[in-house]
C-alpha atoms as a PDB file:
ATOM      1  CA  UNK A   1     -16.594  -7.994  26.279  1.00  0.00           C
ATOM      2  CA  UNK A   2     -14.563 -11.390  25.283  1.00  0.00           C
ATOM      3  CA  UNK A   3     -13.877 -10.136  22.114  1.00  0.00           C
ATOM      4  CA  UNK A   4     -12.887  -6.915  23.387  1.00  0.00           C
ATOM      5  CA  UNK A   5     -10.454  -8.513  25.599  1.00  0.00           C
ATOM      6  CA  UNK A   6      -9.131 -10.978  23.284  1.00  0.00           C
ATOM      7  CA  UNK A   7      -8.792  -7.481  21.098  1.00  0.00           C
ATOM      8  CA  UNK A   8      -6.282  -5.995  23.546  1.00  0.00           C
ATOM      9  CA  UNK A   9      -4.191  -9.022  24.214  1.00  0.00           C
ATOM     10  CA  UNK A  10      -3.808  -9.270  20.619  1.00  0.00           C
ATOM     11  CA  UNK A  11      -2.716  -5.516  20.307  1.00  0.00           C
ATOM     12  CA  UNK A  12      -0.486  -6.094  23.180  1.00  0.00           C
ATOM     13  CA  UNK A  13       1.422  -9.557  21.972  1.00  0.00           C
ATOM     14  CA  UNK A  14       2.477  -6.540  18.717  1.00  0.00           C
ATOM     15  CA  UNK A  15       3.229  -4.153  21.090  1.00  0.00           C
ATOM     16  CA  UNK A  16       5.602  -6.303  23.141  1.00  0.00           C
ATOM     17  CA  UNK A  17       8.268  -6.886  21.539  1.00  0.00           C
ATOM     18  CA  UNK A  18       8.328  -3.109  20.229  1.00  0.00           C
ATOM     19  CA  UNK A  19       8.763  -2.851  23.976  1.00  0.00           C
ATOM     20  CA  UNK A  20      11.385  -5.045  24.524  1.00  0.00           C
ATOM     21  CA  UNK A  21      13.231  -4.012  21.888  1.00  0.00           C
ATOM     22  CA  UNK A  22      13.301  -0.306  22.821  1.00  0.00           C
ATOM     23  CA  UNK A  23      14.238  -1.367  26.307  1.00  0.00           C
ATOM     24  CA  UNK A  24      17.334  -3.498  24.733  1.00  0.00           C
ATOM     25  CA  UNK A  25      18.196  -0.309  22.268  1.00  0.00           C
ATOM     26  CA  UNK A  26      18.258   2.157  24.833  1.00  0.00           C
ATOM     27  CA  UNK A  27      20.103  -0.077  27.554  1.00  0.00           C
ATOM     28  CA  UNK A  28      22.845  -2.012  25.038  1.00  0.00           C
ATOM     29  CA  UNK A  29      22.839   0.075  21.327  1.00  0.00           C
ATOM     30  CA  UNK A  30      22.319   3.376  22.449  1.00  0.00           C
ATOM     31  CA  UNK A  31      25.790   3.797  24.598  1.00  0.00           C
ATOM     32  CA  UNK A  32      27.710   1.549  21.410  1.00  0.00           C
ATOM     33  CA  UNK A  33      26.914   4.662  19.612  1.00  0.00           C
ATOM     34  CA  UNK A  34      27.106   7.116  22.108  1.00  0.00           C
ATOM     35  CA  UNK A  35      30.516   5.955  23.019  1.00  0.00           C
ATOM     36  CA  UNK A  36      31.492   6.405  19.146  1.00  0.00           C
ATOM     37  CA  UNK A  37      29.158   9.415  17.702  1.00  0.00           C
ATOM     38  CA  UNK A  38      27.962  12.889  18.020  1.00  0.00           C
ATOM     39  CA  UNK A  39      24.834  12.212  20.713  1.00  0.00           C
ATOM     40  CA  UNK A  40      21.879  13.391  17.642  1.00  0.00           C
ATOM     41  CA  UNK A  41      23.812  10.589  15.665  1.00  0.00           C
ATOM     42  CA  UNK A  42      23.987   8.420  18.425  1.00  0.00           C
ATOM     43  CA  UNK A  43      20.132   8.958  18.530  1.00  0.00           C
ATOM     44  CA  UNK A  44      19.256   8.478  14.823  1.00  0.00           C
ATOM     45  CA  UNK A  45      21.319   5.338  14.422  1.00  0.00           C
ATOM     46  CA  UNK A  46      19.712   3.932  17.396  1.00  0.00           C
ATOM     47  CA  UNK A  47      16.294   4.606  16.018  1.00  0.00           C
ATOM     48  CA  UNK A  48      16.864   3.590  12.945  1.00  0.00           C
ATOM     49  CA  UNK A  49      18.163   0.293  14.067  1.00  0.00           C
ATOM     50  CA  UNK A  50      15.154  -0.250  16.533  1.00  0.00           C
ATOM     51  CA  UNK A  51      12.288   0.936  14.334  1.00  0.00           C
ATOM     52  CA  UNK A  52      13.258  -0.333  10.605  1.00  0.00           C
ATOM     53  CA  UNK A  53      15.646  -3.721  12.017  1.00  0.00           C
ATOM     54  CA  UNK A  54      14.916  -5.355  14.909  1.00  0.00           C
ATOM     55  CA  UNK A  55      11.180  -4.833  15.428  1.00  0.00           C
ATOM     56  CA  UNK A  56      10.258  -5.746  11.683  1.00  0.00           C
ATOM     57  CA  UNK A  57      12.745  -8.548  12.167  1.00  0.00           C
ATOM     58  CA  UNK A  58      10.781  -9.885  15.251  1.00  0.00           C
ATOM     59  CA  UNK A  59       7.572  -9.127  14.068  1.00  0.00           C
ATOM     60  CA  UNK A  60       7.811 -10.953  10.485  1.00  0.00           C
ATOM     61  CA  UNK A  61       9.332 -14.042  12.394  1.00  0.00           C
ATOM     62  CA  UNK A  62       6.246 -13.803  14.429  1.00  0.00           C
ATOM     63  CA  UNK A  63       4.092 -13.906  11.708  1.00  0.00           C
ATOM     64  CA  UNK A  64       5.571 -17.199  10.428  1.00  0.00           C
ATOM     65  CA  UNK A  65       4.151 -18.956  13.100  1.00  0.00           C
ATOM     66  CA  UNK A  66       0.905 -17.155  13.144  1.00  0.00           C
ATOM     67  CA  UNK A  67       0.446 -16.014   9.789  1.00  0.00           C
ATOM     68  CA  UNK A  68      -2.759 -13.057   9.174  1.00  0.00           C
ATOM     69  CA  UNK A  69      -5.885 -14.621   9.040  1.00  0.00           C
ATOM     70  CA  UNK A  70      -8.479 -12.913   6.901  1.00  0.00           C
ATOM     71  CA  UNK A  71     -11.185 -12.816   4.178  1.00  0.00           C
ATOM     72  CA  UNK A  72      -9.725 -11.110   0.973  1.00  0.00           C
ATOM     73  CA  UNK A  73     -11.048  -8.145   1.634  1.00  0.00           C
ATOM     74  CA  UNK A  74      -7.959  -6.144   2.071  1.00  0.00           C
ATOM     75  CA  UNK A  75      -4.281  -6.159   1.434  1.00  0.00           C
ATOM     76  CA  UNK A  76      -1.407  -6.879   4.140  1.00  0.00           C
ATOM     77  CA  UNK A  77       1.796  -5.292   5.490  1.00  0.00           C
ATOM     78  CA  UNK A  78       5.237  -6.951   5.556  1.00  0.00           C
ATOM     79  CA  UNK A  79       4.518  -7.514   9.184  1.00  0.00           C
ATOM     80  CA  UNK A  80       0.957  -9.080   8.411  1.00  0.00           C
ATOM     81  CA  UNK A  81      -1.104  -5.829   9.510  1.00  0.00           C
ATOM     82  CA  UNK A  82      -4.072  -5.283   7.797  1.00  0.00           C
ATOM     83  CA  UNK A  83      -3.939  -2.145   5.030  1.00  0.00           C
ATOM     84  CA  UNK A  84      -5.725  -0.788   1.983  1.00  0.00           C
ATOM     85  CA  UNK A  85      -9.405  -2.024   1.180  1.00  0.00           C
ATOM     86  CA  UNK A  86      -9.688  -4.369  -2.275  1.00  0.00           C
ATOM     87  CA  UNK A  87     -12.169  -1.811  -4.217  1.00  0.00           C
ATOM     88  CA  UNK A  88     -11.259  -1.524  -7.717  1.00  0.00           C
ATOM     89  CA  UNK A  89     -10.685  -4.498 -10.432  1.00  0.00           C
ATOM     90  CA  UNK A  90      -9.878  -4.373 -13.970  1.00  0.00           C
ATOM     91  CA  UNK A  91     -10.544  -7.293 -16.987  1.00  0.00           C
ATOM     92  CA  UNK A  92      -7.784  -6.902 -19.648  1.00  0.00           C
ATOM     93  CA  UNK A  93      -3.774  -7.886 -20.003  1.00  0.00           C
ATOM     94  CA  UNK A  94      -1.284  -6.289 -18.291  1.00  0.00           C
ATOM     95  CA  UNK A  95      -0.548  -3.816 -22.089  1.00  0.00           C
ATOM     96  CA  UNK A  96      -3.552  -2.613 -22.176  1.00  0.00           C
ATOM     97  CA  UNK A  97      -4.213  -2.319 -18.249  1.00  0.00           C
ATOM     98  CA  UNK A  98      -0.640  -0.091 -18.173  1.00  0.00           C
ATOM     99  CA  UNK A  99      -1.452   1.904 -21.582  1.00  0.00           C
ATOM    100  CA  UNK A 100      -5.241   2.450 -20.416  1.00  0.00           C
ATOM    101  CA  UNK A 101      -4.116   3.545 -16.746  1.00  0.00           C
ATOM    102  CA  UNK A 102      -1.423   5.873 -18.639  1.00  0.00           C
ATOM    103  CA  UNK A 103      -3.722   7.767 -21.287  1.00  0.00           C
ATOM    104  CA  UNK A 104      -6.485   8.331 -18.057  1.00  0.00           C
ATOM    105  CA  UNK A 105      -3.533  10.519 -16.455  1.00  0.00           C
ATOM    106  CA  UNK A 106      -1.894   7.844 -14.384  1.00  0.00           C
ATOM    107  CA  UNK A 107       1.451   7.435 -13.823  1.00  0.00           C
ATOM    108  CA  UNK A 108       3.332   4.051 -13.886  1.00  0.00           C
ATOM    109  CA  UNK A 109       5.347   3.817 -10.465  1.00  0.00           C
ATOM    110  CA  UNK A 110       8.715   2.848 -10.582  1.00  0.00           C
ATOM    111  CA  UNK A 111      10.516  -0.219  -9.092  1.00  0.00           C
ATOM    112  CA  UNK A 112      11.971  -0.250  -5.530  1.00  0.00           C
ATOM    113  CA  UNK A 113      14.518   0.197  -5.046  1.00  0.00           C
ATOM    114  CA  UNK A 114      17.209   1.761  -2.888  1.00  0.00           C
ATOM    115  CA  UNK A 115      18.004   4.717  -5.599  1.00  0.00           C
ATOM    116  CA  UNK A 116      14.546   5.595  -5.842  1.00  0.00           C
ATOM    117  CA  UNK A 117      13.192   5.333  -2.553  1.00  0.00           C
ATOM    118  CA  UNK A 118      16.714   7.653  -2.035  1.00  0.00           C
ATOM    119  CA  UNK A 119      15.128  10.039  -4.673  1.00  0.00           C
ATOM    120  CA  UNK A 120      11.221   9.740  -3.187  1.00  0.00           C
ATOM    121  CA  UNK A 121      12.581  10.626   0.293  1.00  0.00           C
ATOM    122  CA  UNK A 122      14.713  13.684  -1.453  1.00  0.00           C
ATOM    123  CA  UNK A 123      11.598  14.840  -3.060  1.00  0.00           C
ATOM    124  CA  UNK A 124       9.918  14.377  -0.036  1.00  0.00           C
ATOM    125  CA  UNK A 125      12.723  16.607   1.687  1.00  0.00           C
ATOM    126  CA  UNK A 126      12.810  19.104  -0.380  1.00  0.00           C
ATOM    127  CA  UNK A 127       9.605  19.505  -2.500  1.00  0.00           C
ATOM    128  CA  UNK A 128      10.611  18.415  -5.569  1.00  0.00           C
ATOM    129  CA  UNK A 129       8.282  17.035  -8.295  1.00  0.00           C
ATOM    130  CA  UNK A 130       8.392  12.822  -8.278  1.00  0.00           C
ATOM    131  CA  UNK A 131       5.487  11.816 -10.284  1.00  0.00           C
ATOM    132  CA  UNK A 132       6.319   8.106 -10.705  1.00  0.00           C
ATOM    133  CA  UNK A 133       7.378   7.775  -7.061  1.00  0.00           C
ATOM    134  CA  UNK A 134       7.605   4.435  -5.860  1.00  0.00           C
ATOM    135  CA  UNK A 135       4.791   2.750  -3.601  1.00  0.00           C
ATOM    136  CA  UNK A 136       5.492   0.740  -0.291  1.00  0.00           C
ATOM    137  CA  UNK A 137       4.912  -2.758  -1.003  1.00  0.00           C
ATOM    138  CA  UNK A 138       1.556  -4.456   0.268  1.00  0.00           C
ATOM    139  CA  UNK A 139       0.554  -8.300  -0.013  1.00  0.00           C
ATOM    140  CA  UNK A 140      -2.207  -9.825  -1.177  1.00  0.00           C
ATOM    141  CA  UNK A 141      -2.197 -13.796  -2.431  1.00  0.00           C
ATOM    142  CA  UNK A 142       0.942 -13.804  -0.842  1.00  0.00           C
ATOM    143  CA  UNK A 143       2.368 -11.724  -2.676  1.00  0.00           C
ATOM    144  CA  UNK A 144       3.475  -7.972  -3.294  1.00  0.00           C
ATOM    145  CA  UNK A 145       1.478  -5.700  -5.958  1.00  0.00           C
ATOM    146  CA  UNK A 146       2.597  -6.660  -9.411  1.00  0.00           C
ATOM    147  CA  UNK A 147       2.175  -3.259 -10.544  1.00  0.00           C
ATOM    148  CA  UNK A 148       0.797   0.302  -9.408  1.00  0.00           C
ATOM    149  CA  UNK A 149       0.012   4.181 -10.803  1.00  0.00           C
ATOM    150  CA  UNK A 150      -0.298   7.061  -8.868  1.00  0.00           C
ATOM    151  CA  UNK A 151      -1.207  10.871  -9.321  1.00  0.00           C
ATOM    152  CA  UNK A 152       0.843  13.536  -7.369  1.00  0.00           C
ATOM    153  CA  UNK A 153      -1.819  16.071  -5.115  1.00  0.00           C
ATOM    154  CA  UNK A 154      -0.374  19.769  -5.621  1.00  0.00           C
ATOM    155  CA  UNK A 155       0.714  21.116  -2.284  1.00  0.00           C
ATOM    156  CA  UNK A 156       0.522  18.614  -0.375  1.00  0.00           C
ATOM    157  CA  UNK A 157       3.909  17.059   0.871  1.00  0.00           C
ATOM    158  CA  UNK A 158       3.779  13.108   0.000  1.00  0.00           C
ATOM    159  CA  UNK A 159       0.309  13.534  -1.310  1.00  0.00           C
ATOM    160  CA  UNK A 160      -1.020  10.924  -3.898  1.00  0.00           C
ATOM    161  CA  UNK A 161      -3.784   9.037  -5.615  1.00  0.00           C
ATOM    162  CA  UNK A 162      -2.482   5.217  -6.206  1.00  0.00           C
ATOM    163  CA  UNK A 163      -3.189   2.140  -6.667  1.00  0.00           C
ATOM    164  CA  UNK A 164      -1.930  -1.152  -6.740  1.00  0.00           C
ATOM    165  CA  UNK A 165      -2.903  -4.551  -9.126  1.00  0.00           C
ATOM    166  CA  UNK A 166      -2.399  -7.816  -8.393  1.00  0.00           C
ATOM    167  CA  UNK A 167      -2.684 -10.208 -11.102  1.00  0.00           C
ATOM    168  CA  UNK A 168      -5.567 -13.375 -10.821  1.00  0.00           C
ATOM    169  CA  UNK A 169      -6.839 -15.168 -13.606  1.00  0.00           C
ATOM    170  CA  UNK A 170     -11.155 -15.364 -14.069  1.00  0.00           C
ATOM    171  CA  UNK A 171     -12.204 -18.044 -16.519  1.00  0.00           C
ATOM    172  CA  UNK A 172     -10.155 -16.407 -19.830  1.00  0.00           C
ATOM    173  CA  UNK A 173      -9.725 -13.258 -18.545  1.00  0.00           C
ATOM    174  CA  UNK A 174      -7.139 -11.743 -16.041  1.00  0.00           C
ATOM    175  CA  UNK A 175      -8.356  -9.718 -13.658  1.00  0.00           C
ATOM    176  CA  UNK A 176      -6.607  -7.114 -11.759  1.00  0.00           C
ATOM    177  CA  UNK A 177      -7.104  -6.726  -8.428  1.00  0.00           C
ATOM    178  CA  UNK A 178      -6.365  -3.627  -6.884  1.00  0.00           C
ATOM    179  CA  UNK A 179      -6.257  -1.434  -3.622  1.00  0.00           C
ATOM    180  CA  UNK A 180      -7.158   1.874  -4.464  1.00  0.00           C
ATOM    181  CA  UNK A 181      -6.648   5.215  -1.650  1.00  0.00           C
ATOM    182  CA  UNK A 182      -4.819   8.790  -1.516  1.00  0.00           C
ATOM    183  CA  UNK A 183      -1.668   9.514   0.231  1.00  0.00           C
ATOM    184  CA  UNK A 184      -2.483  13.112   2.501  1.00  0.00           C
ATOM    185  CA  UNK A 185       0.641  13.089   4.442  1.00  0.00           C
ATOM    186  CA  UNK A 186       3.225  11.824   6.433  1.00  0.00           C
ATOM    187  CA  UNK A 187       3.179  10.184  10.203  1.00  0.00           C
ATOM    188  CA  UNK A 188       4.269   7.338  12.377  1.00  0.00           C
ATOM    189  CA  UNK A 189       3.799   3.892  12.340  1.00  0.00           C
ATOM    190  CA  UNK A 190       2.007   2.674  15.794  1.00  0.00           C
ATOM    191  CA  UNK A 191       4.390  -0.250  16.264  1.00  0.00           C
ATOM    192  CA  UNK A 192       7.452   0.603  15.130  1.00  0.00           C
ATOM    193  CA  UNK A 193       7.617   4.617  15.176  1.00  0.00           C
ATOM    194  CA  UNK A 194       9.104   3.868  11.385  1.00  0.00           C
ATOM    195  CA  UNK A 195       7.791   6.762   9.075  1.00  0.00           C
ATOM    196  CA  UNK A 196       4.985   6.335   6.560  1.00  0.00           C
ATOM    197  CA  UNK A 197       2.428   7.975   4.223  1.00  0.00           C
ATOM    198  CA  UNK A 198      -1.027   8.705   6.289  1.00  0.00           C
ATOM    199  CA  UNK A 199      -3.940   7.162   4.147  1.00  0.00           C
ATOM    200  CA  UNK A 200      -6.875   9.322   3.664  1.00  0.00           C
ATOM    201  CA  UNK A 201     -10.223   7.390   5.447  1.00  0.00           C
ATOM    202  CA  UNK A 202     -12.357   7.710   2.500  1.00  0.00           C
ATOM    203  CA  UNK A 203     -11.102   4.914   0.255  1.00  0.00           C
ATOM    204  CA  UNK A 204     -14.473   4.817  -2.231  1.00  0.00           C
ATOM    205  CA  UNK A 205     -14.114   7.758  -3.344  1.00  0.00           C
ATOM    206  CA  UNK A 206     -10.440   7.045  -4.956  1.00  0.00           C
ATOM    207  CA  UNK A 207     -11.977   3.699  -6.418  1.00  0.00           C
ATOM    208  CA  UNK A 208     -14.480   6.489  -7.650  1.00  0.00           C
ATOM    209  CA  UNK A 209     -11.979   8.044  -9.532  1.00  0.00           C
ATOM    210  CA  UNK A 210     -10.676   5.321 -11.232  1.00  0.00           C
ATOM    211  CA  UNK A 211     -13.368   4.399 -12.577  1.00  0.00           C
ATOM    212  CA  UNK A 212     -14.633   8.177 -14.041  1.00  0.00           C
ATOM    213  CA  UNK A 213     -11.053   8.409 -15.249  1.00  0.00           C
ATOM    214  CA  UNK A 214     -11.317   5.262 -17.358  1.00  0.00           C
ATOM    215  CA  UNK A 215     -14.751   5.923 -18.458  1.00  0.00           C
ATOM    216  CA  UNK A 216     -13.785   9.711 -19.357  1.00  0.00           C
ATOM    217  CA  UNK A 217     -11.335   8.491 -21.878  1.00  0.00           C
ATOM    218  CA  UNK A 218     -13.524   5.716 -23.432  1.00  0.00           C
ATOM    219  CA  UNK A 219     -11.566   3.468 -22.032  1.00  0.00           C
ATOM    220  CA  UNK A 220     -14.134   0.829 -20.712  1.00  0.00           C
ATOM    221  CA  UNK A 221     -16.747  -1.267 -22.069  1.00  0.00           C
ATOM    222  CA  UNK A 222     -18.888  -2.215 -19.078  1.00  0.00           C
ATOM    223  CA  UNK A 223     -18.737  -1.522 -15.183  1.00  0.00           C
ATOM    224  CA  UNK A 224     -19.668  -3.933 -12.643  1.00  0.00           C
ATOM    225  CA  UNK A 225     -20.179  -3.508  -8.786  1.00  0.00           C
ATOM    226  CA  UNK A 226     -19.390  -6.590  -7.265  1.00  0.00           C
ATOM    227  CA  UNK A 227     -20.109  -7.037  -3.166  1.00  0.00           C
ATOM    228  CA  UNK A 228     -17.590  -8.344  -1.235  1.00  0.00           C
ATOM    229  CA  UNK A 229     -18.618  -8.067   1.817  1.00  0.00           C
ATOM    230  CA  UNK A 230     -20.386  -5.577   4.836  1.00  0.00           C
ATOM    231  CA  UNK A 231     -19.616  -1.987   5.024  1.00  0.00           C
ATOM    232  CA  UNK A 232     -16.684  -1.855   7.246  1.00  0.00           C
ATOM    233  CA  UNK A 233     -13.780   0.628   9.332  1.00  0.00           C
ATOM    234  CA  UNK A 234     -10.684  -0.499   9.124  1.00  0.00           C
ATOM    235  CA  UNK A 235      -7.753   0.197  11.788  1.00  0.00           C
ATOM    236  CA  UNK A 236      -5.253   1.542  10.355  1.00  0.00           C
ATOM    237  CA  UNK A 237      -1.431   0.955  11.633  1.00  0.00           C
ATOM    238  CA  UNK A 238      -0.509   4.469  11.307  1.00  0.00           C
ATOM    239  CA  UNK A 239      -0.814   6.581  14.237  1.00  0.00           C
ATOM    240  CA  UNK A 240      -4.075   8.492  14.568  1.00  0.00           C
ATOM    241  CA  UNK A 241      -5.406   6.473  10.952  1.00  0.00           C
ATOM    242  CA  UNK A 242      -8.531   4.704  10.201  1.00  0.00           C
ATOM    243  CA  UNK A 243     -10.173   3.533   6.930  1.00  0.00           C
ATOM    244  CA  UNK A 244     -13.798   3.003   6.225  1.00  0.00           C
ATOM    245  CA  UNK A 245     -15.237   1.153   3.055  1.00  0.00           C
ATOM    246  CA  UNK A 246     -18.746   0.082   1.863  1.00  0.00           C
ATOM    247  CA  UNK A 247     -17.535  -3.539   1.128  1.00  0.00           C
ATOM    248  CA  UNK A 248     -17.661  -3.132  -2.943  1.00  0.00           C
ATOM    249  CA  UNK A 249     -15.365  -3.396  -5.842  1.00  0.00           C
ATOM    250  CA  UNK A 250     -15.979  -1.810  -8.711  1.00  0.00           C
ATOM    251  CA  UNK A 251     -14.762  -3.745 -11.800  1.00  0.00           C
ATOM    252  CA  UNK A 252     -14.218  -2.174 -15.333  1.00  0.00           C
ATOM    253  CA  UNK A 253     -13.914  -4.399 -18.087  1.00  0.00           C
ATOM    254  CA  UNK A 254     -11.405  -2.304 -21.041  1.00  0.00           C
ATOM    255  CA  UNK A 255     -12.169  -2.051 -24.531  1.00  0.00           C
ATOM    256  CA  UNK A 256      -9.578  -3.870 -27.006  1.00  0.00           C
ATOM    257  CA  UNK A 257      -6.913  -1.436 -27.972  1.00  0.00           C
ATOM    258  CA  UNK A 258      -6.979  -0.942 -31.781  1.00  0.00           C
ATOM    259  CA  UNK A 259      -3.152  -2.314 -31.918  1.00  0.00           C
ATOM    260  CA  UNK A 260      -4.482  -5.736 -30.280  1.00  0.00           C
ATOM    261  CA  UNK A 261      -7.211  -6.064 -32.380  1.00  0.00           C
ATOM    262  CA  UNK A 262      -4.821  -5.654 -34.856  1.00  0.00           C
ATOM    263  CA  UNK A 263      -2.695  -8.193 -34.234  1.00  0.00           C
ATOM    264  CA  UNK A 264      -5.344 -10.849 -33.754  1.00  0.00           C
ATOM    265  CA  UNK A 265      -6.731  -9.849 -37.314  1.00  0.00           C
ATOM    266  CA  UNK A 266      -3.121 -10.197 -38.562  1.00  0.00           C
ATOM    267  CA  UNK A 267      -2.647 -13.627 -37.066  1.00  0.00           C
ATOM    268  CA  UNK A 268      -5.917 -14.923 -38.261  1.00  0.00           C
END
């Protein structure tokens, strides 16, 4: 029952200011634009300020002072709101994690930035094919994903398989690891209305695939399964979205490419 409670006053304290804020937009910034603008503009504007300005704003400043406190088990938000399960790592450099990634079907996503989140949004729109679409960015180490691959789903607007790598170092080796689930559509963000890609619950079954990708193309020398913790459901801050995970990561060491093997020959 205490944790319960301390559950909802903790949900509330994000859903405050989100309150505040719309009170203030619809009060002071709505009739600004109203005064100046078409009413739907007047609308969007206002929204758009509310939703993707001053509640982030708020909401990251809040998160100074209490920062997210967690077990690695999971990746972050901007805001500090729990996201995508850790379940997938992979031993090798960043060549021959890109090239392996790329000959198993992946695609490399590209930067963000404001001309191609313009273009994802277009293709979004519109239909249009946008295969190396970029991701949202997610922290983990403090940090945002040093890279991530995805796979389009036919017929299914702002579907995808992706992933995302972050970069540690194990002994010799660098490990990557990543956050591995499948975009299935598009829907609101609980605190901040903003729009986002909904996150299919199942996120084993995309580390899963990874892993029978890789090992369909010869592209691995051993699998581990490494425990990180209990099997565990995971809130999800999109409207309506929850993830569930059985607490493992799945770890695929890659072969040496030929061309590195090479070289190592050739500098002996």
């Amino acid at each position: 029952m205490v944790q319960y409670a301390l559950r909802f006053v903790k949900r509330f304290a994000v859903l405050l200011p989100g309150i505040i804020i719309a009170y203030f937009s619809v009060r002071n910034i709505f009739p600004y634009f109203d005064r100046r603008l078409p009413l739907a503009l007047a609308i969007f504007f206002t929204y758009v300020l509310a939703a993707y300005v001053l509640i982030p704003g708020v909401i990251r400043l809040w998160r100074i002072f209490r920062p997210a406190d967690h077990l690695p088990l999971y990746c972050v938000t901007p805001d500090g709101f729990a996201s995508d399960p850790l379940n997938v790592g992979i031993v090798g450099t960043r060549r021959q994690l890109i090239a392996s990634m790329q000959k198993a079907g992946w695609h490399l996503a590209d930067p963000h930035s404001l001309r191609n989140v313009a273009r994802e949004i277009l293709s979004t729109v519109y239909g249009w094919q946008y295969p190396t679409a970029p991701v949202s960015s997610l922290y983990l180490f403090g940090r945002k994903q040093d890279v991530a691959f995805e796979i389009p789903l036919e017929g299914v607007t702002g579907g995808r398989h992706h992933v995302r790598f972050w970069a540690t170092e194990q002994g010799n080796d660098l490990l990557w690891v990543g956050a591995a689930s499948r975009d299935i559509g598009i829907n609101y963000i609980r605190h901040n209305l903003q729009l986002t890609h909904m996150i299919d619950a199942d996120t084993d079954q995309e580390r899963d695939l990874i892993i029978r990708h890789l090992r369909t193309h010869k592209l691995v020398r051993k699998v581990e399964t490494i425990t990180l913790g209990e099997p565990y459901r995971l809130i999800n801050r999109v409207i309506g979205g929850a993830l569930h995970t059985d607490g493992k990561m799945a770890v695929a060491t890659l072969k040496q490419s030929a061309a590195t093997s090479s070289q190592t020959r050739s500098r002996r």
